[in-house]
N, C-alpha and C. Protein backbone atom coordinates (compact mmCIF):
# COMPACT_ATOMS: atom_id res chain seq x y z
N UNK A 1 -17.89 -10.06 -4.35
CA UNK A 1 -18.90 -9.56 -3.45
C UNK A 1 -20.01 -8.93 -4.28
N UNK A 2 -21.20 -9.26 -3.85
CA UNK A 2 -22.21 -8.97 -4.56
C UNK A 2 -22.75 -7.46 -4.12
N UNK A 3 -23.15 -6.10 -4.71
CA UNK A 3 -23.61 -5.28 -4.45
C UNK A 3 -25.10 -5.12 -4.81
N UNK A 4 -25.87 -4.15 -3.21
CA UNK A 4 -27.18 -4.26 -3.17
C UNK A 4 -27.34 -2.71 -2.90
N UNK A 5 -28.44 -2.27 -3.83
CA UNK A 5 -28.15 -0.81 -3.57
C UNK A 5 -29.50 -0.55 -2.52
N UNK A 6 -29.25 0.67 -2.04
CA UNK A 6 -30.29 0.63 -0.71
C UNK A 6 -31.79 0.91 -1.51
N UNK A 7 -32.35 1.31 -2.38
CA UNK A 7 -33.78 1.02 -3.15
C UNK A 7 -33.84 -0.43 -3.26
N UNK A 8 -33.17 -0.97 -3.80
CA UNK A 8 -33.62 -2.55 -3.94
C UNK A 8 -33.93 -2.99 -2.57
N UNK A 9 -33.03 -3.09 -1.18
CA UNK A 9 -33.03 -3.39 -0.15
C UNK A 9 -34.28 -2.99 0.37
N UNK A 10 -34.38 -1.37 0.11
CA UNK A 10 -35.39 -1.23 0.55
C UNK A 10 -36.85 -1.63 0.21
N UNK A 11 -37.28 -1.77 -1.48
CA UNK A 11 -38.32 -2.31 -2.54
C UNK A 11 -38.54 -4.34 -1.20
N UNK A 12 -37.65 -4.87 -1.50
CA UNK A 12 -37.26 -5.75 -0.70
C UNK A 12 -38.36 -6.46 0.73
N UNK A 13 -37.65 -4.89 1.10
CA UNK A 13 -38.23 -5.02 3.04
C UNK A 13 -39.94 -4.76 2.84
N UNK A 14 -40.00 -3.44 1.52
CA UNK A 14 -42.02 -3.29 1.83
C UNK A 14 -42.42 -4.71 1.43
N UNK A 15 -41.87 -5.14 0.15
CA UNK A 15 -42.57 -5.87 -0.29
C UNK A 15 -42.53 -7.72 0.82
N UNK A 16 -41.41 -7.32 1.82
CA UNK A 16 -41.72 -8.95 2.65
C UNK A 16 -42.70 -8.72 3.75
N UNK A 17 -43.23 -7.10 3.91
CA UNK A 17 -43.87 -6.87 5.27
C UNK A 17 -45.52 -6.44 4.58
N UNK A 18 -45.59 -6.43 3.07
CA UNK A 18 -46.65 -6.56 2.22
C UNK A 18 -47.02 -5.09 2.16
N UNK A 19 -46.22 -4.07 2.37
CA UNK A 19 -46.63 -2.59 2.02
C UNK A 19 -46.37 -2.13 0.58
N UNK A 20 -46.58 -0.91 -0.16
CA UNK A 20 -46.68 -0.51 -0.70
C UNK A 20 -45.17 0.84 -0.81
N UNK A 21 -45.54 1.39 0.31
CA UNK A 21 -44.27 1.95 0.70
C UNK A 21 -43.85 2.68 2.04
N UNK A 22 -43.05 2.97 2.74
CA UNK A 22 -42.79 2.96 3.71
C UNK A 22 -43.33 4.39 4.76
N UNK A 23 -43.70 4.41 5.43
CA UNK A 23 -43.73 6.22 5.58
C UNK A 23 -42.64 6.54 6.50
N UNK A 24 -42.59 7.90 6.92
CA UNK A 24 -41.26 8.09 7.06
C UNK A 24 -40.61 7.88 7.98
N UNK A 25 -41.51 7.66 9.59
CA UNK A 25 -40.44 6.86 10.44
C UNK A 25 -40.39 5.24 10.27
N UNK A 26 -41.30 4.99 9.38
CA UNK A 26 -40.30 3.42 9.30
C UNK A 26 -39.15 3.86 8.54
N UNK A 27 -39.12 4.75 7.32
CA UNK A 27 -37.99 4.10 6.60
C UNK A 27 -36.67 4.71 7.59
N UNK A 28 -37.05 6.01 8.43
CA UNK A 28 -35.85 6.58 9.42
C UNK A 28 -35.54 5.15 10.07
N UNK A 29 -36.50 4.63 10.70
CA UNK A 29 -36.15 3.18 11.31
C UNK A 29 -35.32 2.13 11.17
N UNK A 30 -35.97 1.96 9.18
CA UNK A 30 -35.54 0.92 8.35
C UNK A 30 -34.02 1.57 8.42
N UNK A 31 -33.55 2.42 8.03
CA UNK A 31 -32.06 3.05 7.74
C UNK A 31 -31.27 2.56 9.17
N UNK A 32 -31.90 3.00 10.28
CA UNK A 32 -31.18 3.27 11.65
C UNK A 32 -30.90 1.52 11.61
N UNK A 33 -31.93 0.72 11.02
CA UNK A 33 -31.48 -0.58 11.44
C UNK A 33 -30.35 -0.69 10.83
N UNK A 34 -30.64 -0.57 9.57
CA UNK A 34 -29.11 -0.82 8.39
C UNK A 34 -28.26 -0.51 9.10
N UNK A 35 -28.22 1.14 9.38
CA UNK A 35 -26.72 1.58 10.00
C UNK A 35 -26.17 0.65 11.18
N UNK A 36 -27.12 0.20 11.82
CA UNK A 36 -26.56 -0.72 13.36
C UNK A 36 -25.91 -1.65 12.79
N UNK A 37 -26.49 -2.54 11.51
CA UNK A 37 -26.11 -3.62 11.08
C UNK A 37 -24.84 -3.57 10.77
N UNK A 38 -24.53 -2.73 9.96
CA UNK A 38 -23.29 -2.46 8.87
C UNK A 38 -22.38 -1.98 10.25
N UNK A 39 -22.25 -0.97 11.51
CA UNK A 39 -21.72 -0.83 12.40
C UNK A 39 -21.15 -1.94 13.33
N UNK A 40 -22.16 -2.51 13.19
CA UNK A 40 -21.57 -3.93 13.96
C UNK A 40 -21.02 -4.57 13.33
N UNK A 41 -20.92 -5.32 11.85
CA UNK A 41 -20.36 -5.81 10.97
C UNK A 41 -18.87 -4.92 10.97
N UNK A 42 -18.83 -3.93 11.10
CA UNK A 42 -17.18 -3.21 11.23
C UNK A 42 -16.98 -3.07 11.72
N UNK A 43 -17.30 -3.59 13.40
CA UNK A 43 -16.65 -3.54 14.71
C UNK A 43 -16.17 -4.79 14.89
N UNK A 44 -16.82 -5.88 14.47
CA UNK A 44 -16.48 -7.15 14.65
C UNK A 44 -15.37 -7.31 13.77
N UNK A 45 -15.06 -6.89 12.50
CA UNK A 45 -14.24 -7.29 11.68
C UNK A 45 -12.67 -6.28 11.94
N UNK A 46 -13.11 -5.84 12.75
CA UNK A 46 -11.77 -4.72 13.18
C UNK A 46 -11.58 -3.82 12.38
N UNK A 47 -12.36 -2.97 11.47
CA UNK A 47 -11.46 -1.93 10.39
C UNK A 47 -11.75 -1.02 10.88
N UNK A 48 -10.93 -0.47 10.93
CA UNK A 48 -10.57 1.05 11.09
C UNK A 48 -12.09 2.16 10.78
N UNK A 49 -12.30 2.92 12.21
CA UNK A 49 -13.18 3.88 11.51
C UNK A 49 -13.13 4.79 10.55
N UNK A 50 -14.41 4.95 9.76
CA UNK A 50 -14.55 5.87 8.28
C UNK A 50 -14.54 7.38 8.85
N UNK A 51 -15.43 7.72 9.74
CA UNK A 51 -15.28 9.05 10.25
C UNK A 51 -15.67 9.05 11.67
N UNK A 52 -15.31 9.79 12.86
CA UNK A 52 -14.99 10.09 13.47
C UNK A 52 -16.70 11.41 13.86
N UNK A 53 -17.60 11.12 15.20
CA UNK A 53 -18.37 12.23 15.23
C UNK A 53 -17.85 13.11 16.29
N UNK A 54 -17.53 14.21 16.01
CA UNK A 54 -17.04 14.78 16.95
C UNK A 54 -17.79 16.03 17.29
N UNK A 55 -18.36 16.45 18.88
CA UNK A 55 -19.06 17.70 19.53
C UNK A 55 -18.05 18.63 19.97
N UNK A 56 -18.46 19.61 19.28
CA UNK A 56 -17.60 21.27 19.26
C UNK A 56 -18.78 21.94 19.62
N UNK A 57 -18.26 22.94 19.95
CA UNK A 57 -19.25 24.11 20.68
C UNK A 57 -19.38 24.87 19.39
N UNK A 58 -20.05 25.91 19.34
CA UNK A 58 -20.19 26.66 18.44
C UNK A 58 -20.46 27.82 18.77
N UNK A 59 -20.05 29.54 18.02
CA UNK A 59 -20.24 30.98 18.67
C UNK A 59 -20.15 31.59 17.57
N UNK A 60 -21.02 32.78 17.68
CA UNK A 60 -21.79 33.60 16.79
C UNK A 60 -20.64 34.64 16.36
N UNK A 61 -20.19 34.56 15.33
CA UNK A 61 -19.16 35.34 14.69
C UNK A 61 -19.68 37.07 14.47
N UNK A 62 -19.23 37.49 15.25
CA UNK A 62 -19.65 39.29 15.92
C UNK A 62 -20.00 40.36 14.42
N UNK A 63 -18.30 39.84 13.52
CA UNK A 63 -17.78 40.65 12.46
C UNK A 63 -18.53 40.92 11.11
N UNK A 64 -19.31 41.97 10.51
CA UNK A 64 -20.03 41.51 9.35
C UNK A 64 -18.74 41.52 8.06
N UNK A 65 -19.24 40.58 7.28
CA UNK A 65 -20.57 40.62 6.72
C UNK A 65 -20.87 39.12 7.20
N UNK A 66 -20.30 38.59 8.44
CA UNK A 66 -20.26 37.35 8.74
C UNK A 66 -21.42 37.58 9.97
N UNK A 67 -22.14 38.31 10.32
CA UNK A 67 -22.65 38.28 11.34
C UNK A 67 -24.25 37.04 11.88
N UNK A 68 -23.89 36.54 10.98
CA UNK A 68 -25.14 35.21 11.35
C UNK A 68 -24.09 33.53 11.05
N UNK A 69 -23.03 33.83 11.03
CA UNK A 69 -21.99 32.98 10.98
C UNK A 69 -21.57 32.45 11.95
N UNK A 70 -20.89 31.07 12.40
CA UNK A 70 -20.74 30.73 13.83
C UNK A 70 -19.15 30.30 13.55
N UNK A 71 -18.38 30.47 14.44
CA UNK A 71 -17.39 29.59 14.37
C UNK A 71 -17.03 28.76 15.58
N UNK A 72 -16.38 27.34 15.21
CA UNK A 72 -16.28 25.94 15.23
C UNK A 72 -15.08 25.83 16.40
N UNK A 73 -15.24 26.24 17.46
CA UNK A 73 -14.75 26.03 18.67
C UNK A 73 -12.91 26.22 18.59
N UNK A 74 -13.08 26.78 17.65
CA UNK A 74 -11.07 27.42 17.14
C UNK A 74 -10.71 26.19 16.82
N UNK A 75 -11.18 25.19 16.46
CA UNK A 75 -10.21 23.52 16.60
C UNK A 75 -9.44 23.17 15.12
N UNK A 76 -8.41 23.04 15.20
CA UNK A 76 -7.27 22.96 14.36
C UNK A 76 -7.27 21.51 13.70
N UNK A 77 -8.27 20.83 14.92
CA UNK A 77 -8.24 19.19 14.17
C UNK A 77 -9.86 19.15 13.29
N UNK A 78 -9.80 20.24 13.03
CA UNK A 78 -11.17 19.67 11.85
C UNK A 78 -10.44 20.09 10.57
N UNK A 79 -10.52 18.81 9.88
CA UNK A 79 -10.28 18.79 8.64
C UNK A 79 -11.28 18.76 7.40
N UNK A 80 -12.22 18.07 7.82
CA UNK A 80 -13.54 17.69 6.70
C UNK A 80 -15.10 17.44 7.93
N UNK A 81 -15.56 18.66 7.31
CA UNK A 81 -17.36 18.57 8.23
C UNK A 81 -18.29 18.07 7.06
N UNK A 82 -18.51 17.13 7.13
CA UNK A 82 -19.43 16.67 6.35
C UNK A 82 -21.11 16.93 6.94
N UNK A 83 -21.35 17.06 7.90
CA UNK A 83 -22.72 17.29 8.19
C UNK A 83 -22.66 18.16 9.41
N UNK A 84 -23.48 18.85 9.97
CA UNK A 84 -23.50 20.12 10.99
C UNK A 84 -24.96 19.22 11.91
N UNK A 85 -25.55 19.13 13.17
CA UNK A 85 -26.48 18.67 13.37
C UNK A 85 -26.57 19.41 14.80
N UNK A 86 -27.63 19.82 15.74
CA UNK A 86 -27.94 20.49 16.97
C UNK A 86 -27.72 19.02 17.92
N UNK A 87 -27.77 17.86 17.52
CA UNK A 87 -27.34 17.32 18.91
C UNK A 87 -26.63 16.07 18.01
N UNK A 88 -26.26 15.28 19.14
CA UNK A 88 -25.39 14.09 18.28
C UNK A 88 -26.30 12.96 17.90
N UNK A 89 -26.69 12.89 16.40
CA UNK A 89 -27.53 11.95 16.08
C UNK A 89 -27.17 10.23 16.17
N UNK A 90 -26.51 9.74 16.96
CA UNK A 90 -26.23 8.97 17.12
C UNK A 90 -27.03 8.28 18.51
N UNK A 91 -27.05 9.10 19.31
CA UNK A 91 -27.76 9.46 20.76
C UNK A 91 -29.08 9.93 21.07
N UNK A 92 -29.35 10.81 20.20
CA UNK A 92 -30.34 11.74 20.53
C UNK A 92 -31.40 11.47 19.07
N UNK A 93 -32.43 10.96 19.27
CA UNK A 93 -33.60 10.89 18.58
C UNK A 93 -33.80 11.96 17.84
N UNK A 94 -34.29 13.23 18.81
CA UNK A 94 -34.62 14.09 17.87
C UNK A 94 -33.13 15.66 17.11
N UNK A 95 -32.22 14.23 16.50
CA UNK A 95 -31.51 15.22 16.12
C UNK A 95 -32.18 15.85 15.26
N UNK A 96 -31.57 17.36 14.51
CA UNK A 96 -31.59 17.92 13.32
C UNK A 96 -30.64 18.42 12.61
N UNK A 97 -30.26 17.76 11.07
CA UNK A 97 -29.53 18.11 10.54
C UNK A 97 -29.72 19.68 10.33
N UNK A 98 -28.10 20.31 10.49
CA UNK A 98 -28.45 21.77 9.51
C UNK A 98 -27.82 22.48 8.73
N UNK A 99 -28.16 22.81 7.63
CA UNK A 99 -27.27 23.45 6.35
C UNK A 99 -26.10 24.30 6.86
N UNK A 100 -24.46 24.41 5.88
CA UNK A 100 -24.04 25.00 6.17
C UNK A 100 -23.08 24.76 5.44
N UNK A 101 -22.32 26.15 5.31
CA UNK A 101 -21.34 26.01 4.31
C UNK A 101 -19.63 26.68 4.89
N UNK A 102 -18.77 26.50 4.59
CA UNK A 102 -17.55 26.73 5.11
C UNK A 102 -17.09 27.91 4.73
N UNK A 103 -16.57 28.90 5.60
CA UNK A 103 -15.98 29.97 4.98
C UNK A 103 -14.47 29.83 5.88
N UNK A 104 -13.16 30.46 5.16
CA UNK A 104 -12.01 30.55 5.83
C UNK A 104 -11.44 29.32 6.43
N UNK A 105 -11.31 28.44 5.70
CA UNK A 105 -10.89 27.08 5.95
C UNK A 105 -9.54 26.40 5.95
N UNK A 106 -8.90 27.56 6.48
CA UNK A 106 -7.26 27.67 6.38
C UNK A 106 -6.83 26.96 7.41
């Protein structure tokens, strides 16, 4: 299997649509297409999902020195948060990713 890394792919797409380079909702575009592509390509082929998006509530942790801290709906089945976002970017256009880091991960 031949590997294509996403700069080439992308170098690729300006140069068949004769741009220079992309601005930024095409390339959000250009990506969202990829992702559909590659999604459908692993639905059709049956494998098993990579991760799982899952909506938890979230609440403002009272206690300092945690007091701008939220915690993650008490849920026992989160194992690995790889990204934090205000709505589900899958759905919602104007998601936003947002920084965050784990404390007490027992």
């Amino acid at each position: 299997m031949r590997t294509v890394s996403y700069t080439d792919l992308k170098n690729r797409f300006t140069s068949a649509i004769g741009v220079d380079s992309l601005l930024t909702a095409e390339e959000t575009a250009f990506k969202r297409s990829l992702n559909d592509r590659v999604r459908g390509a692993w639905t059709r082929s049956k494998w098993p999902e990579l991760t799982d998006v899952v909506e938890k509530t979230v609440a403002a942790v009272a206690d300092p020195p945690f007091d701008k801290a939220v915690r993650i709906d008490n849920a026992s089945d989160l194992f690995d948060v790889f990204s934090v976002w205000n709505k589900n970017p899958f759905t919602e256009v104007s998601a936003v990713q947002r920084s965050f880091s784990l404390v007490n991960v027992n």
